[in-house]
N, C-alpha and C. Protein backbone atom coordinates (compact mmCIF):
# COMPACT_ATOMS: atom_id res chain seq x y z
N UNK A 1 119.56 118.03 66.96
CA UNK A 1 118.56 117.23 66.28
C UNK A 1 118.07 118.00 65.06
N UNK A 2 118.05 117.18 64.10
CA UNK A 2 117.32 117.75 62.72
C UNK A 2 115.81 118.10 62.55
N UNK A 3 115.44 119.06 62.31
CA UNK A 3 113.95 119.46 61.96
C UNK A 3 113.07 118.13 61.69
N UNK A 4 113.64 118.18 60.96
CA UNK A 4 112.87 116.54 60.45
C UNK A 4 112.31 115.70 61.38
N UNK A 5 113.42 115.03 62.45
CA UNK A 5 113.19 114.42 62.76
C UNK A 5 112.50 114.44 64.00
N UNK A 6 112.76 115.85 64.55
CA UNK A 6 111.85 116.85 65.86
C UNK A 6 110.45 116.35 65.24
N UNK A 7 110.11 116.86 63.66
CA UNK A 7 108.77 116.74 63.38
C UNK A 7 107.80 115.36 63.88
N UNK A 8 109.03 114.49 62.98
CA UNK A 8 108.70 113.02 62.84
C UNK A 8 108.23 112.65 64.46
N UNK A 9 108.97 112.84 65.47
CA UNK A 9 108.73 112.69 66.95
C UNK A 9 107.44 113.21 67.48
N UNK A 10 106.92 114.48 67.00
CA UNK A 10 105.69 115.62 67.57
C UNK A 10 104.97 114.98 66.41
N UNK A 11 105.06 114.31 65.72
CA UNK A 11 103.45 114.07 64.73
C UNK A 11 103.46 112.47 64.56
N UNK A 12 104.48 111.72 64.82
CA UNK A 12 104.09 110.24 64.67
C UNK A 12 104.06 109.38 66.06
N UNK A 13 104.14 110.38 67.08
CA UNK A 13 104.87 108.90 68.12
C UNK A 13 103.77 109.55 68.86
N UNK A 14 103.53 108.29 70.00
CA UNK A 14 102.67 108.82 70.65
C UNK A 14 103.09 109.59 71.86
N UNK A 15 101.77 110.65 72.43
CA UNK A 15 102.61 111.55 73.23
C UNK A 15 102.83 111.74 74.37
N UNK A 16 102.82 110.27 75.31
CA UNK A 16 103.36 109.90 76.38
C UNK A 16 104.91 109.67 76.15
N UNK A 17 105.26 109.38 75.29
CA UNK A 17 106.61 108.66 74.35
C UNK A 17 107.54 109.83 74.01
N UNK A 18 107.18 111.22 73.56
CA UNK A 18 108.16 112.12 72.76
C UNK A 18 108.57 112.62 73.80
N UNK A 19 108.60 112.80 74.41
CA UNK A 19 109.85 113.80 75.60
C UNK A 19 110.93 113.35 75.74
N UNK A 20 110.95 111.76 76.37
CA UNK A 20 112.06 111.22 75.90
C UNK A 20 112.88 110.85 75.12
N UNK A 21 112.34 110.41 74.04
CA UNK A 21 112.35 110.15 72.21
C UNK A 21 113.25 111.77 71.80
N UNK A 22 112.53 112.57 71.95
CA UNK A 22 113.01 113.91 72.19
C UNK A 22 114.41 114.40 72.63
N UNK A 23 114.32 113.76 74.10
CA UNK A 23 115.79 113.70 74.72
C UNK A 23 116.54 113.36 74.04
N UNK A 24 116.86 112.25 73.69
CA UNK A 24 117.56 111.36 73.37
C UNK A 24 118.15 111.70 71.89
N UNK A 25 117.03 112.01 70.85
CA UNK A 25 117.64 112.36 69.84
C UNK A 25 118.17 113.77 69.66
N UNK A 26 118.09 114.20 70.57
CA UNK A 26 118.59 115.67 70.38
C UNK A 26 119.92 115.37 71.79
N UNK A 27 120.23 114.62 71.87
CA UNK A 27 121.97 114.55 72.69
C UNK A 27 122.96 113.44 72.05
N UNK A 28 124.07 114.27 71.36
CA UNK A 28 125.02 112.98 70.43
C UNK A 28 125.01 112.06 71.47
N UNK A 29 125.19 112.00 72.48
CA UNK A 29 125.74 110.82 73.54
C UNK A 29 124.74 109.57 73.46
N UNK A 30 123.71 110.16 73.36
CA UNK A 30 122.32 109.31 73.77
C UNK A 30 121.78 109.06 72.46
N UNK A 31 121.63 109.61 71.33
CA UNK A 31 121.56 109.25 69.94
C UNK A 31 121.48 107.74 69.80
N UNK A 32 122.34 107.72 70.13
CA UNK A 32 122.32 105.86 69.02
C UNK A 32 121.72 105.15 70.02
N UNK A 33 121.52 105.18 71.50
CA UNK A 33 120.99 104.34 72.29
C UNK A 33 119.18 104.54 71.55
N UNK A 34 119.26 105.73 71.65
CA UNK A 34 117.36 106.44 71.39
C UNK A 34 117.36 105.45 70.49
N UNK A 35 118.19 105.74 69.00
CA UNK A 35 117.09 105.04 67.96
C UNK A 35 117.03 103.70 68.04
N UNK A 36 118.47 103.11 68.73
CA UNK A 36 118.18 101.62 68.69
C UNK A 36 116.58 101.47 69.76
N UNK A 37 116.70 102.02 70.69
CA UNK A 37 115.35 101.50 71.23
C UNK A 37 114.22 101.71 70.85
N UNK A 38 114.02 102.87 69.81
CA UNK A 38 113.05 103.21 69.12
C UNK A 38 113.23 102.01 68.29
N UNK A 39 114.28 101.66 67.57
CA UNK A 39 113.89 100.56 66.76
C UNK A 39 113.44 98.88 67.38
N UNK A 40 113.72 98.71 68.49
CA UNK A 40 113.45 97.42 69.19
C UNK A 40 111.75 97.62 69.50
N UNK A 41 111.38 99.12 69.58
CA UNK A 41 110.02 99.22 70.09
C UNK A 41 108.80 100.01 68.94
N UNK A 42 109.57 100.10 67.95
CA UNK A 42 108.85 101.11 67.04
C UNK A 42 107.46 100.58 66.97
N UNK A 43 107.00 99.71 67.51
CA UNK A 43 105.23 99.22 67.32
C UNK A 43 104.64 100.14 68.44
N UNK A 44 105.08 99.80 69.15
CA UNK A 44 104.92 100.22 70.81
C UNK A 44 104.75 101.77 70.86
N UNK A 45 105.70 102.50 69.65
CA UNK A 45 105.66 104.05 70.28
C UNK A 45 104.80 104.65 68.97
N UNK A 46 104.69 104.12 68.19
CA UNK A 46 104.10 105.26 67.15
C UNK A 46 102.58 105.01 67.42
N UNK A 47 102.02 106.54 67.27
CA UNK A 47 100.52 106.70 67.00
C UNK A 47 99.96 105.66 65.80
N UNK A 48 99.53 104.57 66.60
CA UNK A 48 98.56 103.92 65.27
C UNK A 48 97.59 104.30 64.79
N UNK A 49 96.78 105.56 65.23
CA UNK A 49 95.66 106.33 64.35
C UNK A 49 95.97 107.01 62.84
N UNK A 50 97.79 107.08 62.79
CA UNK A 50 98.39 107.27 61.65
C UNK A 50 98.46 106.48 60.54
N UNK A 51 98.89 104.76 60.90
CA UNK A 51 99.50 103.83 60.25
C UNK A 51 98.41 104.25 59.52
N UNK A 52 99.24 104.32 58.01
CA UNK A 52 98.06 104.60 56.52
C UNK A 52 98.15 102.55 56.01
N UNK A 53 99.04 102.08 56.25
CA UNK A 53 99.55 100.81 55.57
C UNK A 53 100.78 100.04 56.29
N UNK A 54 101.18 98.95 56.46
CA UNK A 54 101.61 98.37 57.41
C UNK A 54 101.90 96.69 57.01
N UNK A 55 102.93 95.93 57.15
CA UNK A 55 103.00 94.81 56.32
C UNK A 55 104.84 94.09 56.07
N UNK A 56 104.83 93.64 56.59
CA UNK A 56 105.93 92.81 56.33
C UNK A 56 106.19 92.95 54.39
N UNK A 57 105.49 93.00 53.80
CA UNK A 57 105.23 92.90 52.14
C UNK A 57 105.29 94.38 51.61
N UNK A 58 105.22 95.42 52.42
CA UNK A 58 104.87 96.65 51.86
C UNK A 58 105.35 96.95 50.67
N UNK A 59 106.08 96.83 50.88
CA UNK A 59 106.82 97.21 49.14
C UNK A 59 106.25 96.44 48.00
N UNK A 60 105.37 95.65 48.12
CA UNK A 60 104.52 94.78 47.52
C UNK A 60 103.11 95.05 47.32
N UNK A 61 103.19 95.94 48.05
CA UNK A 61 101.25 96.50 48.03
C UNK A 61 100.93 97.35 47.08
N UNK A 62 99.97 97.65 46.49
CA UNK A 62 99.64 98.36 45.20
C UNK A 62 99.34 99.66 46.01
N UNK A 63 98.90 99.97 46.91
CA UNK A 63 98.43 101.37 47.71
C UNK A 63 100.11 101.75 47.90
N UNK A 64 100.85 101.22 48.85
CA UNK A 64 102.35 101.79 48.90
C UNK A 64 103.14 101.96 47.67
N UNK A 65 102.91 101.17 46.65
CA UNK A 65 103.72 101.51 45.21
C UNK A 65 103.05 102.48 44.68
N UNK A 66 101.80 103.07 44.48
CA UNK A 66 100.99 104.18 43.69
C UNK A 66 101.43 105.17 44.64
N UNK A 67 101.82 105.44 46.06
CA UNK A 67 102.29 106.58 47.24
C UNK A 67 103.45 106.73 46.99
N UNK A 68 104.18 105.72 46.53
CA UNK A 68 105.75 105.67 46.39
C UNK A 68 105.78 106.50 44.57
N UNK A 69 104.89 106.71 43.91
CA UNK A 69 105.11 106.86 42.48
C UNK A 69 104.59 108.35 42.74
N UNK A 70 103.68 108.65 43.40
CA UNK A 70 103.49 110.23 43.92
C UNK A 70 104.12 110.99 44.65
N UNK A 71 105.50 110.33 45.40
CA UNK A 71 105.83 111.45 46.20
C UNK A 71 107.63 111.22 46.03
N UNK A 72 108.29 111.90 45.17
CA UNK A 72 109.90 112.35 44.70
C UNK A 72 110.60 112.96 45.99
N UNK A 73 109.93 113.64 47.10
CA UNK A 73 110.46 114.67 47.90
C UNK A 73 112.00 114.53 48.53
N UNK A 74 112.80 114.97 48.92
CA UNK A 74 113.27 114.98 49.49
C UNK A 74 113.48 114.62 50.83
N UNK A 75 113.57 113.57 51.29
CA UNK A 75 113.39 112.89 52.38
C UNK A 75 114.73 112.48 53.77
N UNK A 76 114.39 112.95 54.96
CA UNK A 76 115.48 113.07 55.94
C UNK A 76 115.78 110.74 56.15
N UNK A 77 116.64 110.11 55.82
CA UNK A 77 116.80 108.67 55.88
C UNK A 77 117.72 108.45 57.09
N UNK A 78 117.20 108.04 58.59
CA UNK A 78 118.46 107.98 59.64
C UNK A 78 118.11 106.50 60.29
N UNK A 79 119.28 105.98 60.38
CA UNK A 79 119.09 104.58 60.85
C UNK A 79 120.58 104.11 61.85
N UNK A 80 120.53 103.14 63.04
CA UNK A 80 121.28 102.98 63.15
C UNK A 80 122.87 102.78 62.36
N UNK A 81 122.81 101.87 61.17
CA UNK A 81 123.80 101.34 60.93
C UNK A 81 124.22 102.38 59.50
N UNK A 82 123.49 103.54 59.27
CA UNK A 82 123.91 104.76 58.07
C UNK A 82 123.96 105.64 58.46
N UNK A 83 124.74 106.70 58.26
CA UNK A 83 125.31 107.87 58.22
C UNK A 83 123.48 108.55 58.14
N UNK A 84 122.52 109.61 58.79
CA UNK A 84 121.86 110.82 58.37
C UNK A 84 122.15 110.99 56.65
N UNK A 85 120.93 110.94 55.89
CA UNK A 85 121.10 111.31 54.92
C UNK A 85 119.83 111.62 54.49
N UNK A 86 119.89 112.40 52.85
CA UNK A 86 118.53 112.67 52.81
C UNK A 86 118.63 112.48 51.09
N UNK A 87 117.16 112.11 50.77
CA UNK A 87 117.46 111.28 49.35
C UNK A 87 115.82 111.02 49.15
N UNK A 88 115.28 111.44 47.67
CA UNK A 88 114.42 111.52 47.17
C UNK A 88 113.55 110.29 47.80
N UNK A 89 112.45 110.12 48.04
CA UNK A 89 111.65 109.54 48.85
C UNK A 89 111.77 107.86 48.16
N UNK A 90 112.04 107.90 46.75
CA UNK A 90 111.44 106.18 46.47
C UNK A 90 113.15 105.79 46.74
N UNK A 91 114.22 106.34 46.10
CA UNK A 91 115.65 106.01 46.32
C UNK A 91 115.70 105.77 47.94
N UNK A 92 114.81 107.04 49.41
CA UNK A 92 115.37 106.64 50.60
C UNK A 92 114.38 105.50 50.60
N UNK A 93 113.10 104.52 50.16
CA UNK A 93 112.58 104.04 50.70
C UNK A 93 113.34 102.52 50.36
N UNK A 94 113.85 102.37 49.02
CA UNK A 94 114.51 101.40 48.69
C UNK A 94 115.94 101.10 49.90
N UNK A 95 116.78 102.17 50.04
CA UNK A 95 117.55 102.26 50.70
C UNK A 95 117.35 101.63 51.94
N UNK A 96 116.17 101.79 52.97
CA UNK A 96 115.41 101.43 54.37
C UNK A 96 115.14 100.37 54.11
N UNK A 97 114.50 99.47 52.91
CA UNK A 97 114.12 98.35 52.90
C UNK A 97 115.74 97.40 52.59
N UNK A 98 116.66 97.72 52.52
CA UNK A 98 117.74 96.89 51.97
C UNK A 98 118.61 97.18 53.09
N UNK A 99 118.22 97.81 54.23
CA UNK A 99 119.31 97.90 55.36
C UNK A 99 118.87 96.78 56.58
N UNK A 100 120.40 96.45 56.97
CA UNK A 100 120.10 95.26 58.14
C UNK A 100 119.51 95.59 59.56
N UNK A 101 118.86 96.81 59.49
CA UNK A 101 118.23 97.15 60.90
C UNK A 101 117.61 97.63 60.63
N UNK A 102 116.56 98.77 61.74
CA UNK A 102 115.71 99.17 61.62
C UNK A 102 115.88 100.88 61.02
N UNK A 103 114.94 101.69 60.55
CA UNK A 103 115.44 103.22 59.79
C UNK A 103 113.97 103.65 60.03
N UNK A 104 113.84 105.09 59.74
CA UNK A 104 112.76 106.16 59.94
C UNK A 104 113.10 107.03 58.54
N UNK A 105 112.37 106.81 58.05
CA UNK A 105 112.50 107.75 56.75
C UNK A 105 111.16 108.69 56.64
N UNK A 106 111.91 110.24 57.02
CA UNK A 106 110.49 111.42 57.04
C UNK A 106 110.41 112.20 56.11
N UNK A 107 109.68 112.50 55.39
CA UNK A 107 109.50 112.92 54.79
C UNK A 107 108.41 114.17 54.71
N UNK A 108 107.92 115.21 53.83
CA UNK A 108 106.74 116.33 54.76
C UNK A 108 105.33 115.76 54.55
N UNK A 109 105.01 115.48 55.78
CA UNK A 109 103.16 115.11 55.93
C UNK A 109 103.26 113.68 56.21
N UNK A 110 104.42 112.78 56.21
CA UNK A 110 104.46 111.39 55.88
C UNK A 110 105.84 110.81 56.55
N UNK A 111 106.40 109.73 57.21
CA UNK A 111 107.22 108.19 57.21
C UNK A 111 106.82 107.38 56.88
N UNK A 112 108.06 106.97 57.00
CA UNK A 112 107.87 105.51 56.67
C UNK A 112 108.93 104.46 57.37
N UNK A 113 108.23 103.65 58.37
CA UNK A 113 109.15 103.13 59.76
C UNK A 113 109.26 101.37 59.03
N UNK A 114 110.54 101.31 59.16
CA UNK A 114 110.95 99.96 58.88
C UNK A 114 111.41 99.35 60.30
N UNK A 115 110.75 98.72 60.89
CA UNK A 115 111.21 97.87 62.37
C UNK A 115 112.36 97.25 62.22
N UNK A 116 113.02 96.68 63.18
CA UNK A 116 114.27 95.64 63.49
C UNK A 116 114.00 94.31 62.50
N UNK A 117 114.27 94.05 61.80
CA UNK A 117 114.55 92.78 61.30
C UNK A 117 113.89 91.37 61.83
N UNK A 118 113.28 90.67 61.87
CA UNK A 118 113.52 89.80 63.05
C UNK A 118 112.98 88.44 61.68
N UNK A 119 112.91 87.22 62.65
CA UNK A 119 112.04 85.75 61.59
C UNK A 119 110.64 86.33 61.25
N UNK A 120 110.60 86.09 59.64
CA UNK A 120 109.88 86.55 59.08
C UNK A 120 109.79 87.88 58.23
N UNK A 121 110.94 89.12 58.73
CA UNK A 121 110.99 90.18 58.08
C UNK A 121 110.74 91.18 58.97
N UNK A 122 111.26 92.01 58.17
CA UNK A 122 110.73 93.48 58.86
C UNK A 122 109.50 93.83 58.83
N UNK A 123 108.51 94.52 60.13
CA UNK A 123 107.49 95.25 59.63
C UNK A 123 107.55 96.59 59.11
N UNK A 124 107.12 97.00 58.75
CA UNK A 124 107.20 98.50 57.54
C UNK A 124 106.04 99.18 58.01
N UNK A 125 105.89 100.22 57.89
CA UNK A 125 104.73 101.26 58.46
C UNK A 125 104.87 102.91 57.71
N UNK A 126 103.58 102.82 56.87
CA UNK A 126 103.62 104.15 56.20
C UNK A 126 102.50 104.94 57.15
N UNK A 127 103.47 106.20 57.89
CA UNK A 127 102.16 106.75 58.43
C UNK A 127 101.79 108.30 57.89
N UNK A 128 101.19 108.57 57.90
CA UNK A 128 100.40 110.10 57.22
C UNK A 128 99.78 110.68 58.39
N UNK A 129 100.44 112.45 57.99
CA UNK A 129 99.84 112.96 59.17
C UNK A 129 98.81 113.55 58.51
N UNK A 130 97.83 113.68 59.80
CA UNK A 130 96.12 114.38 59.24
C UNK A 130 96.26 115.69 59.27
C-alpha cells in the first residue's frame, strides 16, 4: 500500500472502518474488492466532521474552484477502473470527475472522494484534515 493512501485511510475514514479498509488495501488480492466497496459505501465510511464541501455540482461551486486554483500538488489518483497514478491536483481532479466509477484522489492535508456514479450523478466530497 502507498503512503498516501495509508494516510488517506488514518485521517479520512472513520475509525471503526480503517482496519479493514487497511487490510484490504494493503493485499494485491483484496485491492480491487476494498476499493470497489469503499466506492459502493464511500458516504457510509468517511469521517463527516471532515467533509469541507460536498455536492453532486462540486466542480461548480465557487469555494471548490478557488481550493482547486490554490492547490498544484502532486496528488496520489487511484480508482477502480485506472491504473495508481499521481498528477498535479486540478489535472487529478478533472481526471476523477470524467471517470465512470468511483476514485479517491489524496493529496497532503486534503481528498477529494468522487462516489459510484449512480441517477443523478456522482457525489463528490472535498475533505480537509484539521
Amino acid at each position: 500500500m502507498h503512503e498516501k493512501e495509508q494516510y488517506f485511510i488514518q485521517t479520512f475514514i472513520k475509525n471503526s472502518r480503517q482496519e479493514r479498509l487497511l487490510f484490504e488495501f494493503s493485499h494485491p488480492d483484496k485491492r480491487y474488492r476494498g476499493l470497489s466497496r469503499f466506492c459502493h459505501n464511500a458516504e457510509d465510511l468517511l469521517n463527516k466532521g471532515l467533509i469541507a464541501l460536498s455536492g453532486t455540482d462540486l466542480e461548480r461551486q465557487d469555494a471548490f474552484r478557488s481550493f482547486l486554483r490554490q492547490h498544484s500538488e502532486p496528488c496520489r489518483l487511484i480508482s477502480p477502473s485506472l491504473e495508481d497514478t499521481e498528477l498535479p491536483f486540478p489535472d487529478a481532479a478533472c481526471t476523477a470527475f470524467l471517470l465512470p466509477d468511483a476514485s479517491i484522489t489524496i493529496g497532503p492535508g486534503y481528498a477529494l472522494v468522487c462516489s459510484e456514479p449512480e441517477r443523478g450523478g456522482s457525489i463528490k466530497y472535498l475533505l480537509i484534515a484539521r
